[in-house]
Protein backbone atom coordinates (compact mmCIF):
# COMPACT_ATOMS: atom_id res chain seq x y z
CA UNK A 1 9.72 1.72 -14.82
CA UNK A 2 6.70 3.25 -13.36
CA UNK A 3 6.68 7.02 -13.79
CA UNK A 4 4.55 7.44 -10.16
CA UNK A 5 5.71 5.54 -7.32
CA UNK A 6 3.99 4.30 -4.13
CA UNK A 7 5.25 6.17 -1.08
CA UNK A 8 3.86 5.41 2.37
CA UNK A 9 2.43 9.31 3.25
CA UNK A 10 -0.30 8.14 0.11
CA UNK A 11 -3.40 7.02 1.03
CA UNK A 12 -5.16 3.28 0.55
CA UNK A 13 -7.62 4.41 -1.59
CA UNK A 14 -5.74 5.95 -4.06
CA UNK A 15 -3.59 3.61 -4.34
CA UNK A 16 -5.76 0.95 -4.21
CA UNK A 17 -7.36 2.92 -7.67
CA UNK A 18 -4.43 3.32 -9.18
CA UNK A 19 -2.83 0.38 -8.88
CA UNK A 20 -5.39 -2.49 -8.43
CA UNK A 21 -2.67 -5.14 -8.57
CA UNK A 22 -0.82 -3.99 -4.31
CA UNK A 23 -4.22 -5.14 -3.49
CA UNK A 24 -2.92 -8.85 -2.99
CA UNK A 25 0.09 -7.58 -1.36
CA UNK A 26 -1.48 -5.22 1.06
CA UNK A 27 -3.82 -8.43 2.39
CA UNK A 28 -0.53 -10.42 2.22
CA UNK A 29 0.97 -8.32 4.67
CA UNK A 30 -2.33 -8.21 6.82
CA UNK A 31 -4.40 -4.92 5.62
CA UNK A 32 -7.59 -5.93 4.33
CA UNK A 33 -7.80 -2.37 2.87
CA UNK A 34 -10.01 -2.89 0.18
CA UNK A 35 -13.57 -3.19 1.97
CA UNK A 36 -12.77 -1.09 5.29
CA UNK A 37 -13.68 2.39 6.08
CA UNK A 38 -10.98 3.85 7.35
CA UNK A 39 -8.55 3.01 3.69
CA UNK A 40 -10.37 6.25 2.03
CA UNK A 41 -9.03 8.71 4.68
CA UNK A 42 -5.71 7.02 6.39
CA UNK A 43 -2.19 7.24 5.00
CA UNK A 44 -0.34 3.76 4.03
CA UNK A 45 1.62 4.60 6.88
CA UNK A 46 -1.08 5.32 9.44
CA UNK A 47 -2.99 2.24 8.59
CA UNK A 48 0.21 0.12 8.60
CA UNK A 49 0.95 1.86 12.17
CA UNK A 50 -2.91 0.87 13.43
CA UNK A 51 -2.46 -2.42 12.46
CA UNK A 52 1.14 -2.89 14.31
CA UNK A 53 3.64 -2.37 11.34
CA UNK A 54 6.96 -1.91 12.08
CA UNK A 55 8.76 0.74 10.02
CA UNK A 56 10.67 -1.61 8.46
CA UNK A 57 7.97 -3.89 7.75
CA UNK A 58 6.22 -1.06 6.06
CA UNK A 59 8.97 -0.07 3.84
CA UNK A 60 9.62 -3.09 3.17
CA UNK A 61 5.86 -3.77 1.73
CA UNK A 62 6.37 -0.19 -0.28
CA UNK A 63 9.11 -1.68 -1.67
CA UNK A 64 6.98 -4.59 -3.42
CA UNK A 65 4.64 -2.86 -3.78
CA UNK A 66 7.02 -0.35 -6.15
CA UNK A 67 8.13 -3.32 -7.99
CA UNK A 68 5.10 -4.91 -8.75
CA UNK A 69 3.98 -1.55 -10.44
CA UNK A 70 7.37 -1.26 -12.01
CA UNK A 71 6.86 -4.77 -13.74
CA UNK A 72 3.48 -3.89 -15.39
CA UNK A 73 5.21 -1.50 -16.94
């Protein structure tokens, strides 16, 4: 198991540098977060919320996010 996990009040960036491999899950669920601007100031949750997220839909993406980490391991 992963000792850090993803939580939604992290930001894009660092997340994106830590753990290279929610890349393909972020542009699965719509965030092409890797190239734009805003990913090295906004929150996972505040990007998710700009781009019409529901809650759910975001926690849901944390979620597999979490586990594809977890499975590296």
């Amino acid at each position: 198991m992963a000792e850090d996990k993803i939580t939604k009040e992290m930001g894009f960036s660092e997340v994106l540098q830590k753990y290279p491999e929610t890349a393909s899950i972020m542009m699965n669920n719509g965030l092409h977060c890797v190239g734009c601007h805003a990913a090295a100031f906004e929150t996972i949750e505040q990007g998710c919320t700009a781009h019409g997220m529901k809650p759910e839909d975001i926690d849901k993406m944390v979620k597999e996010m979490n586990e594809a980490i977890e499975k590296k391991d």
